[in-house]
PDB file of N, CA and C in Angstrom:
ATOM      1  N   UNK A   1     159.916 129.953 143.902  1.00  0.00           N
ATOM      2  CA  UNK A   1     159.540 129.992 142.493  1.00  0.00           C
ATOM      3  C   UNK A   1     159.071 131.404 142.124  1.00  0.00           C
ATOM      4  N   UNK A   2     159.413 131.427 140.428  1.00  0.00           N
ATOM      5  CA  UNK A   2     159.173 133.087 140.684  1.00  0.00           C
ATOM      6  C   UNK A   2     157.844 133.345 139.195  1.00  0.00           C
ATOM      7  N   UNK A   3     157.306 134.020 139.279  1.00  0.00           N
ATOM      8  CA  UNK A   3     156.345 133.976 137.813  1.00  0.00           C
ATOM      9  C   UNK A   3     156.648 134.638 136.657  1.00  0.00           C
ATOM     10  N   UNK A   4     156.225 133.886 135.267  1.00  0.00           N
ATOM     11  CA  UNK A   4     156.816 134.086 134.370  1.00  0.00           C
ATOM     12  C   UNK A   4     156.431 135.864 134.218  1.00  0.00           C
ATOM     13  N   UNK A   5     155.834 136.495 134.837  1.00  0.00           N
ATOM     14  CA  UNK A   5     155.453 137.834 134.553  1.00  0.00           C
ATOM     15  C   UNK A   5     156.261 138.515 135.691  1.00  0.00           C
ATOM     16  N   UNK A   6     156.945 137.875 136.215  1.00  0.00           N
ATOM     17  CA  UNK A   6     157.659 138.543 137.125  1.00  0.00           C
ATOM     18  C   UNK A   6     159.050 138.452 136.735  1.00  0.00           C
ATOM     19  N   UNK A   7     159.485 137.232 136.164  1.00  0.00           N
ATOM     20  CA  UNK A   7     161.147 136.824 135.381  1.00  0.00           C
ATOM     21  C   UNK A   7     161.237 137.453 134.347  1.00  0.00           C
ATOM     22  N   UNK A   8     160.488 138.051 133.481  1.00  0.00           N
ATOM     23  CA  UNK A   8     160.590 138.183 132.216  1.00  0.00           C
ATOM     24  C   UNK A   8     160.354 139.881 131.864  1.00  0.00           C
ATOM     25  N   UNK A   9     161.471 140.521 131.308  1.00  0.00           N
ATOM     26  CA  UNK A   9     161.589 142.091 130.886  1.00  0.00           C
ATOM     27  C   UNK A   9     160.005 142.009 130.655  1.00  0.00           C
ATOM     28  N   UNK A  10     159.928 141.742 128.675  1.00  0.00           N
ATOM     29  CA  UNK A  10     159.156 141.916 128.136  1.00  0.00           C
ATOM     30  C   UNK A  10     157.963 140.395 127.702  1.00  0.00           C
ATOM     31  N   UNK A  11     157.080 140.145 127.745  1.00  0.00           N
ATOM     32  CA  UNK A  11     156.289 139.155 127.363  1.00  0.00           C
ATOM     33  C   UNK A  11     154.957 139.565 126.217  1.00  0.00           C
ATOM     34  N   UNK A  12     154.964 138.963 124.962  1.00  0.00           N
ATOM     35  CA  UNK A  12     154.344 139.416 124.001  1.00  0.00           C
ATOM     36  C   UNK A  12     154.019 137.924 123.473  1.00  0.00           C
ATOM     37  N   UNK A  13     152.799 138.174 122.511  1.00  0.00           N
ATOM     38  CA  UNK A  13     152.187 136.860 121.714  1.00  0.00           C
ATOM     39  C   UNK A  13     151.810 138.032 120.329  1.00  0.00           C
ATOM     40  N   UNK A  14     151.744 136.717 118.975  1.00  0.00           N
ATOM     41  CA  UNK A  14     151.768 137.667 118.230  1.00  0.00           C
ATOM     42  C   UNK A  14     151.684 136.451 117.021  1.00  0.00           C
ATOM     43  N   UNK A  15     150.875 137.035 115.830  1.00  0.00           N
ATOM     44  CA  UNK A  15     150.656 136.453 114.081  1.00  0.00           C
ATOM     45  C   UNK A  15     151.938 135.739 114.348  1.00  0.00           C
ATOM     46  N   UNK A  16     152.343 134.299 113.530  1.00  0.00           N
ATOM     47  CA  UNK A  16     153.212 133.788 113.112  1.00  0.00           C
ATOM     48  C   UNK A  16     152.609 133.260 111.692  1.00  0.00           C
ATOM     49  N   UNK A  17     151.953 133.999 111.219  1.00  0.00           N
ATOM     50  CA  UNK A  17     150.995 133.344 109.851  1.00  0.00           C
ATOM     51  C   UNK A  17     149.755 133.308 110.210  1.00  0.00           C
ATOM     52  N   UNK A  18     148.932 132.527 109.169  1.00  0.00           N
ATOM     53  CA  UNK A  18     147.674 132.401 109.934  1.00  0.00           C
ATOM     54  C   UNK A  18     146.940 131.380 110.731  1.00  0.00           C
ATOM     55  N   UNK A  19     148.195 130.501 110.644  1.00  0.00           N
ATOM     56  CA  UNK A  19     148.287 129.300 111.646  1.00  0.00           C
ATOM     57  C   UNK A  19     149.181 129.080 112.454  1.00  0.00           C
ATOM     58  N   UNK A  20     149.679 130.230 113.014  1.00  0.00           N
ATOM     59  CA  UNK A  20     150.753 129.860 114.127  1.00  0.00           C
ATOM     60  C   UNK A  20     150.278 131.321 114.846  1.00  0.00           C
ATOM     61  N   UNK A  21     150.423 130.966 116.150  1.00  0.00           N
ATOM     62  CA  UNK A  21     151.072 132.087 117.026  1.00  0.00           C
ATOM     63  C   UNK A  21     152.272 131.773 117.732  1.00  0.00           C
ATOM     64  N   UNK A  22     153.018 132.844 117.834  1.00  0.00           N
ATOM     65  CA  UNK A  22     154.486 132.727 118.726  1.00  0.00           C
ATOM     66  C   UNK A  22     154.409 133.626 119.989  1.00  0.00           C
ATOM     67  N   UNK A  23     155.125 133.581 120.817  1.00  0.00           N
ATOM     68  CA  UNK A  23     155.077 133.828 122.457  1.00  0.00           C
ATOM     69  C   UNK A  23     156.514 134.105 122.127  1.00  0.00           C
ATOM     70  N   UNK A  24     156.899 135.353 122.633  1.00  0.00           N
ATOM     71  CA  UNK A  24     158.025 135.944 122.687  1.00  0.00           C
ATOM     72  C   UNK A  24     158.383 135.879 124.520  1.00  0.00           C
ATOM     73  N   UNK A  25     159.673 135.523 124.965  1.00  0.00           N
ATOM     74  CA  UNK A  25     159.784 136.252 126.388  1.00  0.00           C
ATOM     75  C   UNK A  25     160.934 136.772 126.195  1.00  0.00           C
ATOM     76  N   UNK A  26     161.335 137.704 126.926  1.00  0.00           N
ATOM     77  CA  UNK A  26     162.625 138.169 127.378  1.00  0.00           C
ATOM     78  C   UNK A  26     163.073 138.654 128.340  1.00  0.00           C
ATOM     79  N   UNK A  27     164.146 137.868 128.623  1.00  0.00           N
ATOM     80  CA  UNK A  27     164.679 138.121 129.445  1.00  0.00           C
ATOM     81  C   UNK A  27     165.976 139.315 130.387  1.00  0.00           C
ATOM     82  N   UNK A  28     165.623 139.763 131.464  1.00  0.00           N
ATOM     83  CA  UNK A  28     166.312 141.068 131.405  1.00  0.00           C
ATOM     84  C   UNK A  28     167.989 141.211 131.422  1.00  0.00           C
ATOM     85  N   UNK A  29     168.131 139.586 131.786  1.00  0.00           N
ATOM     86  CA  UNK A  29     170.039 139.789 132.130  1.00  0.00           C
ATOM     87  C   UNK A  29     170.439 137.902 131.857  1.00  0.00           C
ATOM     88  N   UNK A  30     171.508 137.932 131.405  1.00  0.00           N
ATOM     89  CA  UNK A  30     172.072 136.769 131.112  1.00  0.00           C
ATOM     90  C   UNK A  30     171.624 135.398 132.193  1.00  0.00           C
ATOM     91  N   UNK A  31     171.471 136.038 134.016  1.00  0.00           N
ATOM     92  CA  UNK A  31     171.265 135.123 134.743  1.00  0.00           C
ATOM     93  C   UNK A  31     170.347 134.522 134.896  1.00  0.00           C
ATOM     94  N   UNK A  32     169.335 135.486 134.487  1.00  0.00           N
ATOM     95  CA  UNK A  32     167.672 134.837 134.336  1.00  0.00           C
ATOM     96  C   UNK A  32     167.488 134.438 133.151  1.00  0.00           C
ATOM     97  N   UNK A  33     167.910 134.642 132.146  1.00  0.00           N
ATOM     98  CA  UNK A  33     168.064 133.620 130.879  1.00  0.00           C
ATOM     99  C   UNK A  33     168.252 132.219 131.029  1.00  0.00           C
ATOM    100  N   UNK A  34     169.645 132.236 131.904  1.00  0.00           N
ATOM    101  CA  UNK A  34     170.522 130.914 132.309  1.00  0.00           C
ATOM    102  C   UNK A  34     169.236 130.406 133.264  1.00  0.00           C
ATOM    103  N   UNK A  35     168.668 131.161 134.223  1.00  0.00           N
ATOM    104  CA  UNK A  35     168.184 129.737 135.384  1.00  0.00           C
ATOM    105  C   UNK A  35     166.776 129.343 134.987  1.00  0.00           C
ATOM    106  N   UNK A  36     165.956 130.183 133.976  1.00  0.00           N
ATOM    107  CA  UNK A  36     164.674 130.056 133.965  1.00  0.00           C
ATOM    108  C   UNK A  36     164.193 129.684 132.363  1.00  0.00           C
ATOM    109  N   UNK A  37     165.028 129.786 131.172  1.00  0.00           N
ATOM    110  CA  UNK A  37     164.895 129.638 129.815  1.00  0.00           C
ATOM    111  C   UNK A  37     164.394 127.980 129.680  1.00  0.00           C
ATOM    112  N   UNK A  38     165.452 126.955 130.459  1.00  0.00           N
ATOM    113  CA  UNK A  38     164.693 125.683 129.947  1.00  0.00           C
ATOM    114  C   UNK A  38     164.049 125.571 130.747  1.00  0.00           C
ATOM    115  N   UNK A  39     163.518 125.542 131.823  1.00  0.00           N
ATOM    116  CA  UNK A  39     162.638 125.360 132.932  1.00  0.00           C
ATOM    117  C   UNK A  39     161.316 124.436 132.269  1.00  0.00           C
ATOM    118  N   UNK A  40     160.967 123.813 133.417  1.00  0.00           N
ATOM    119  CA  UNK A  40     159.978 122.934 132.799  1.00  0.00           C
ATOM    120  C   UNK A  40     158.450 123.421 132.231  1.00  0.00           C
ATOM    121  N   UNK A  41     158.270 123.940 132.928  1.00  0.00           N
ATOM    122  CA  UNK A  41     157.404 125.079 132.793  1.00  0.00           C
ATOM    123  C   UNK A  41     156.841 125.742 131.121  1.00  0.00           C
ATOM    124  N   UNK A  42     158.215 126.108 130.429  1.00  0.00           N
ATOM    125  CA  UNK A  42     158.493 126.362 128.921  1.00  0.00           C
ATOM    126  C   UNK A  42     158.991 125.452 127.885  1.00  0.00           C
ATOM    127  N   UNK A  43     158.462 123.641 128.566  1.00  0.00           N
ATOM    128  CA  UNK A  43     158.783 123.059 127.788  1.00  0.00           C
ATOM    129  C   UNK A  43     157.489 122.765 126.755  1.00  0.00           C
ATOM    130  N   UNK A  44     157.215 122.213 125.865  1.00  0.00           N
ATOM    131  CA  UNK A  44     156.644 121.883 124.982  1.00  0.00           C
ATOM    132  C   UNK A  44     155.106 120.718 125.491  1.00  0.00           C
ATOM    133  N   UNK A  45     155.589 120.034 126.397  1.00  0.00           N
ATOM    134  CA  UNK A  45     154.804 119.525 127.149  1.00  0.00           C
ATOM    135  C   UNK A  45     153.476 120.344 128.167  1.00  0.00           C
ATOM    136  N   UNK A  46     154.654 121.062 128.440  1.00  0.00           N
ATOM    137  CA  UNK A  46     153.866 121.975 129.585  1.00  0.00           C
ATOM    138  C   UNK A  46     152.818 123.305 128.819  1.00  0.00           C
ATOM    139  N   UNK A  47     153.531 123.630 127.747  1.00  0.00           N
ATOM    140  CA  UNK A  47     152.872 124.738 126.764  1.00  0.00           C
ATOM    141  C   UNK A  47     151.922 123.853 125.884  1.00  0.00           C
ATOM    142  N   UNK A  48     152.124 123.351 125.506  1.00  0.00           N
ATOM    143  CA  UNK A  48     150.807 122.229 125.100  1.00  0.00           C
ATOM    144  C   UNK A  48     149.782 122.175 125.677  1.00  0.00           C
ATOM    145  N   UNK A  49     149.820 121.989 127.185  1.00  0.00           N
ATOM    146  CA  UNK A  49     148.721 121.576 127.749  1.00  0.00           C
ATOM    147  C   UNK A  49     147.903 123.243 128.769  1.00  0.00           C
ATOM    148  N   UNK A  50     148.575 124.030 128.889  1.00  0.00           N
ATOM    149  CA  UNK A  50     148.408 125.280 128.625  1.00  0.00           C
ATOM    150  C   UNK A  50     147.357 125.831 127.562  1.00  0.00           C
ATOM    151  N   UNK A  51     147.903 125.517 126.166  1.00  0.00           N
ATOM    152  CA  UNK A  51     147.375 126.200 124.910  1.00  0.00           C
ATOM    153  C   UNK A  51     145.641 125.331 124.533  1.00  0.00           C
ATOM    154  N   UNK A  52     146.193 124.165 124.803  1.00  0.00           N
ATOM    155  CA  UNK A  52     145.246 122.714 124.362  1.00  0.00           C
ATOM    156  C   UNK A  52     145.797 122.377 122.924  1.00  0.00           C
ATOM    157  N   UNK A  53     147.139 122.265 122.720  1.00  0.00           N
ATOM    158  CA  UNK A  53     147.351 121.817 121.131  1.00  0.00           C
ATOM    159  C   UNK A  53     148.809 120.605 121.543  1.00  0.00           C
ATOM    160  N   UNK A  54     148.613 119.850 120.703  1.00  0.00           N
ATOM    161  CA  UNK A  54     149.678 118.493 120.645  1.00  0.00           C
ATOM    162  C   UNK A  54     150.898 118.767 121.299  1.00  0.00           C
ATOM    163  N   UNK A  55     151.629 118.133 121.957  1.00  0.00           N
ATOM    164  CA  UNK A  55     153.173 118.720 122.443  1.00  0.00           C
ATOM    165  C   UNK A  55     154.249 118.903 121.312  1.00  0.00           C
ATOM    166  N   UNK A  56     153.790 117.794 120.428  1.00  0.00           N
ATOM    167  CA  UNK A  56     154.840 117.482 119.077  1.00  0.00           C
ATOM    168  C   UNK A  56     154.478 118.714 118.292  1.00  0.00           C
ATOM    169  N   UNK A  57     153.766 119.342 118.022  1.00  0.00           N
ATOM    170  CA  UNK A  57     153.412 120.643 117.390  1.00  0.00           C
ATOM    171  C   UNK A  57     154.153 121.808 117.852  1.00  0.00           C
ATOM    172  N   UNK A  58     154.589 121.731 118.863  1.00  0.00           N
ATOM    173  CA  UNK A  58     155.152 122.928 119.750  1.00  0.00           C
ATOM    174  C   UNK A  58     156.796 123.048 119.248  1.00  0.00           C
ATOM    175  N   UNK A  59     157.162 124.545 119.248  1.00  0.00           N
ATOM    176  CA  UNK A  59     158.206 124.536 118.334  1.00  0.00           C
ATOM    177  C   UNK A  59     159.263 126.082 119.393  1.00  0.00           C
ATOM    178  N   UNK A  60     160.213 125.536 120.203  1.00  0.00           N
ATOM    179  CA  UNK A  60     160.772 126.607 120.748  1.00  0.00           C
ATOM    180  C   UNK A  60     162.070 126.533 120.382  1.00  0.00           C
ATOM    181  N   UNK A  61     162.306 128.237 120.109  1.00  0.00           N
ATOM    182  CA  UNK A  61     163.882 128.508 120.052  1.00  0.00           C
ATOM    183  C   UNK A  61     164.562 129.226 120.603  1.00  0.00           C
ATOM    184  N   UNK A  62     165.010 129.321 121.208  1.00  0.00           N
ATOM    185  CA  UNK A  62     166.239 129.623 122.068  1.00  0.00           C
ATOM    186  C   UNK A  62     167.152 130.567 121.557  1.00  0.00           C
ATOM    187  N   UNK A  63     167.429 131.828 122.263  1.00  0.00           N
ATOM    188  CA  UNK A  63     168.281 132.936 121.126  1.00  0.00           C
ATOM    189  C   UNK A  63     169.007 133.482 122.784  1.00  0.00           C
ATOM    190  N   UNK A  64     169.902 132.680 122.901  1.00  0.00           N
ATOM    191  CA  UNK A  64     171.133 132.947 123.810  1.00  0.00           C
ATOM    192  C   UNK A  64     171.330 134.436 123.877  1.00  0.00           C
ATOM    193  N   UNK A  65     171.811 134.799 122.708  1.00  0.00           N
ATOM    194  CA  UNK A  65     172.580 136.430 122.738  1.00  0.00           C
ATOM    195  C   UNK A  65     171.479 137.647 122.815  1.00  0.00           C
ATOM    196  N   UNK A  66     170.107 136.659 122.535  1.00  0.00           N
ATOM    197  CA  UNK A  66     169.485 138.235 122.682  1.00  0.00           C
ATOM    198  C   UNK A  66     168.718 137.866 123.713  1.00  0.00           C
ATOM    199  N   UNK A  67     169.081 136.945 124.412  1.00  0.00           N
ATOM    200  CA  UNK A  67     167.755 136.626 126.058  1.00  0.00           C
ATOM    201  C   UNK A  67     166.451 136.051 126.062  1.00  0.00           C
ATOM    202  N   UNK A  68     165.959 135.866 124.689  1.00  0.00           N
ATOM    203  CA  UNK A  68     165.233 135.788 124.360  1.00  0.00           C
ATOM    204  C   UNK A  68     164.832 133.808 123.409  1.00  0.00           C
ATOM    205  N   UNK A  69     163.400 133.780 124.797  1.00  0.00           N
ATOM    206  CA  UNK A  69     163.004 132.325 124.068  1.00  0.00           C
ATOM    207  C   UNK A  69     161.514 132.298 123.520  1.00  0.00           C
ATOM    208  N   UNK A  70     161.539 131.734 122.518  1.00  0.00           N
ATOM    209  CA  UNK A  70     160.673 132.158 121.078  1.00  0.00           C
ATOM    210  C   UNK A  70     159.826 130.658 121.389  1.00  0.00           C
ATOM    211  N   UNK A  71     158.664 130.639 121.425  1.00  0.00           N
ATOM    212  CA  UNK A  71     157.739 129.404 121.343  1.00  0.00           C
ATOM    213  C   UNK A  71     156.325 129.595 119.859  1.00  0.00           C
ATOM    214  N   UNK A  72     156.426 128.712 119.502  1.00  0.00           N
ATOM    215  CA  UNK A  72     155.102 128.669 118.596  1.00  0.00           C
ATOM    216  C   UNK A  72     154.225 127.645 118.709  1.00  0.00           C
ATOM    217  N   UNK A  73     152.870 127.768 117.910  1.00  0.00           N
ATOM    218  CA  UNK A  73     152.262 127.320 118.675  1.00  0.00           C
ATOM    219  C   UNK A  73     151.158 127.091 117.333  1.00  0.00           C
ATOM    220  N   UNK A  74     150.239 125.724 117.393  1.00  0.00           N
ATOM    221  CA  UNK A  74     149.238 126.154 115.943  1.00  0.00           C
ATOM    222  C   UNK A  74     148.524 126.698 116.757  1.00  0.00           C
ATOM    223  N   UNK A  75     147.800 127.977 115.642  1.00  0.00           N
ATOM    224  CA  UNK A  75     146.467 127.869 116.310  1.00  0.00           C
ATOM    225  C   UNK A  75     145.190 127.301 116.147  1.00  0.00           C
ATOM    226  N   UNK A  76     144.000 126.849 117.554  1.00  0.00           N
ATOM    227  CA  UNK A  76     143.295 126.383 117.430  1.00  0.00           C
ATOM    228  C   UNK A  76     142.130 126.213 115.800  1.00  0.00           C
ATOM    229  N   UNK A  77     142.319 127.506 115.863  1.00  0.00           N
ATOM    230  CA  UNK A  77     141.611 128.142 114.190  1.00  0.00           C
ATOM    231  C   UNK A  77     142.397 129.099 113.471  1.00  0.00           C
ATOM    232  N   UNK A  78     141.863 129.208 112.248  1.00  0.00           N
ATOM    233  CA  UNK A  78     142.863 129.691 111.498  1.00  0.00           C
ATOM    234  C   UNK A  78     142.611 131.365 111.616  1.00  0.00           C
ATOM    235  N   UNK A  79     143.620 132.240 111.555  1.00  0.00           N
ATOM    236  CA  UNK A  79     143.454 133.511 111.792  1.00  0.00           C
ATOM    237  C   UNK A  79     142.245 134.151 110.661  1.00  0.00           C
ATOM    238  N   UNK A  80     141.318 135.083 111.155  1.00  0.00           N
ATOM    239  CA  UNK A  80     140.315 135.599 110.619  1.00  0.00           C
ATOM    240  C   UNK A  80     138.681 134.628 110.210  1.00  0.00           C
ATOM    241  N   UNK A  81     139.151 134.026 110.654  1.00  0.00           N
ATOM    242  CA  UNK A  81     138.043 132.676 110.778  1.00  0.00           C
ATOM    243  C   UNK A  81     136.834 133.030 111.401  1.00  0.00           C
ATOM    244  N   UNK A  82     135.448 132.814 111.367  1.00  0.00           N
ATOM    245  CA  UNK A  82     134.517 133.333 111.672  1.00  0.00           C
ATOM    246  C   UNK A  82     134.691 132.717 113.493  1.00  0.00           C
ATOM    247  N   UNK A  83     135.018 132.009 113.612  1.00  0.00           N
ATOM    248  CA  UNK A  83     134.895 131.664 115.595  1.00  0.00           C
ATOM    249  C   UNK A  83     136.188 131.898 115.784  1.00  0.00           C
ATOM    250  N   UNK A  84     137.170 132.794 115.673  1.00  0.00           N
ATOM    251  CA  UNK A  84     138.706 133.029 115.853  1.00  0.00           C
ATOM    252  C   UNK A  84     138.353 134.043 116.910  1.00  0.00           C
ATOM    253  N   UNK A  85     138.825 133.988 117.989  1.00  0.00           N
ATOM    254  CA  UNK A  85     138.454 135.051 118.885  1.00  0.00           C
ATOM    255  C   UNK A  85     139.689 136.504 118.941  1.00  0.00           C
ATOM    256  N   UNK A  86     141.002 136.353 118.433  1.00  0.00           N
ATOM    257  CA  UNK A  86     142.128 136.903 118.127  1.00  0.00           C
ATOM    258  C   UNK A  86     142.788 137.217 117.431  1.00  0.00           C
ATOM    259  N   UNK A  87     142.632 138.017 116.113  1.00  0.00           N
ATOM    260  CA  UNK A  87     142.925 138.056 115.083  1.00  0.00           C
ATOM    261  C   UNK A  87     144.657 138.483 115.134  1.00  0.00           C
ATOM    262  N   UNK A  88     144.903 139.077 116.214  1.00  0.00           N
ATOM    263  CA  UNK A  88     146.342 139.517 115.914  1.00  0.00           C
ATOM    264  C   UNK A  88     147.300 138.580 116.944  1.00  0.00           C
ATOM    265  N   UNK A  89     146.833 137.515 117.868  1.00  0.00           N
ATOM    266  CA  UNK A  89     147.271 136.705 118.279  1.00  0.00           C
ATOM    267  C   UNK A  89     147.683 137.828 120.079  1.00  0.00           C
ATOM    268  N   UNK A  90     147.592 138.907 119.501  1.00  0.00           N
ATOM    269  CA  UNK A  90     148.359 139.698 120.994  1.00  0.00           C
ATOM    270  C   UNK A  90     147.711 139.567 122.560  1.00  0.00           C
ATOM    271  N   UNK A  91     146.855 138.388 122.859  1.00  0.00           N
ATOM    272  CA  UNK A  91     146.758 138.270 123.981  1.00  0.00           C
ATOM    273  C   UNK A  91     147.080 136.861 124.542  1.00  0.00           C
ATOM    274  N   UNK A  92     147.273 136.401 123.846  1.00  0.00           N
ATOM    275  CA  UNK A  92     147.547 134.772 123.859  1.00  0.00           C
ATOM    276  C   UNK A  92     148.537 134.541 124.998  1.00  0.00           C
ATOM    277  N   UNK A  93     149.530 135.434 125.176  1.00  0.00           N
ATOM    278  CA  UNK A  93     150.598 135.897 126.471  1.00  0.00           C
ATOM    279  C   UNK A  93     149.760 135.681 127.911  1.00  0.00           C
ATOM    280  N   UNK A  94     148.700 136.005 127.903  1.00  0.00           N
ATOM    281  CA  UNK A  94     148.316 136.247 129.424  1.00  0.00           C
ATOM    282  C   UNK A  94     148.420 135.180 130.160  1.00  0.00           C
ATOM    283  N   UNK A  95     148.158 133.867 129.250  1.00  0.00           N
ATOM    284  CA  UNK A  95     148.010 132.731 130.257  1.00  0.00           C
ATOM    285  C   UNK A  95     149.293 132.252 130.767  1.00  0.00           C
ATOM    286  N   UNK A  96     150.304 132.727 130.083  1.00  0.00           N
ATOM    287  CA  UNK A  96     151.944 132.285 130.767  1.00  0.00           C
ATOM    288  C   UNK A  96     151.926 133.250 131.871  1.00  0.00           C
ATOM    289  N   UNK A  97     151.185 134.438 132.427  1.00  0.00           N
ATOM    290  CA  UNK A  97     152.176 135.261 133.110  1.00  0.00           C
ATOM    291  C   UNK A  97     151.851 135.225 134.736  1.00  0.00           C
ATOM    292  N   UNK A  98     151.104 134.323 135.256  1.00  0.00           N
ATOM    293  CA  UNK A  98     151.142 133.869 136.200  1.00  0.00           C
ATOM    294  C   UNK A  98     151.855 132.080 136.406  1.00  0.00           C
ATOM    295  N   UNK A  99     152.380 131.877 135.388  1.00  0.00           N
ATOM    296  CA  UNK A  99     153.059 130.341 135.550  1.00  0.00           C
ATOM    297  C   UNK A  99     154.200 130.850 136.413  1.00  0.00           C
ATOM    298  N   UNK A 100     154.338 129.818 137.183  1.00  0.00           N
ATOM    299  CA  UNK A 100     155.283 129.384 137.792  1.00  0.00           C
ATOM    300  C   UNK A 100     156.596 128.612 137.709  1.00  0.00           C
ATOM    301  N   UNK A 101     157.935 129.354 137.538  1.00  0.00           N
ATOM    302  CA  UNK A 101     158.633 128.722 137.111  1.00  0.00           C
ATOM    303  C   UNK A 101     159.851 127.875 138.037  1.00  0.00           C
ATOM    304  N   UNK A 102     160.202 127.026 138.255  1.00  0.00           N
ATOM    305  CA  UNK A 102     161.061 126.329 138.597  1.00  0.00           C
ATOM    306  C   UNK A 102     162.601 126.338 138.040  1.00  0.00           C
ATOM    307  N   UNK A 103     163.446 127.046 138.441  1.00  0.00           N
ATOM    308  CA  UNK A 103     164.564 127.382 138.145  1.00  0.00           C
ATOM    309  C   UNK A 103     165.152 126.125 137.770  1.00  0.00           C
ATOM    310  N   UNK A 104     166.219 126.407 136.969  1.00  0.00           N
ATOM    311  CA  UNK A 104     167.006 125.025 136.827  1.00  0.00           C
ATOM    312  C   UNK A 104     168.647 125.186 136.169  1.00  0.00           C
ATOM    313  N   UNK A 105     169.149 126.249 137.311  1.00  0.00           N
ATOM    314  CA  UNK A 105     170.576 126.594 137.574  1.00  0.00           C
ATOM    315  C   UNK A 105     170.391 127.054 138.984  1.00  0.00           C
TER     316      UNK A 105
END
């Protein structure tokens, strides 16, 4: 198994409004796209319980041609909120980058 900070070019979190954050990954070559993109790991279930927010809330898309799989996410509080600890959402990434992923090609 290999870690998502180790599979992945680039890994970023970031504003999707002031109630969403999104989790960008990308991937460096078509093959690691193919074996590690649906992996269980980046399913909605698994990022749910990761984040602490509903699984049905969880919203990923998939962008084949550019390597790249897009997750969102509510956030706990609303951006700029007096107990919001993240106003620009850009660390929210860290907790994927020791996951472990389970190939599935």
């Amino acid at each position: 198994m290999s870690k998502v900070g180790e599979v992945c070019k680039h890994l970023r979190s970031k504003n999707a409004g002031p109630f969403w954050i999104t989790l960008d990954l990308s991937f460096p070559d078509r093959a690691s796209f193919d074996r590690y993109s649906e992996a269980l790991q980046l399913q909605p279930d698994a990022i749910a319980k990761l984040y602490d927010v509903e699984p049905a809330l969880i919203k990923r898309f998939s962008v084949p041609d550019l390597l790249v799989l897009k997750i969102s996410y509510p956030r706990r509080r609303p951006q700029g909120g007096a107990l919001e600890r993240d106003m620009h959402g850009g660390q929210q990434y860290v907790r994927l980058l020791g996951v472990e992923l389970t190939a599935t090609q």
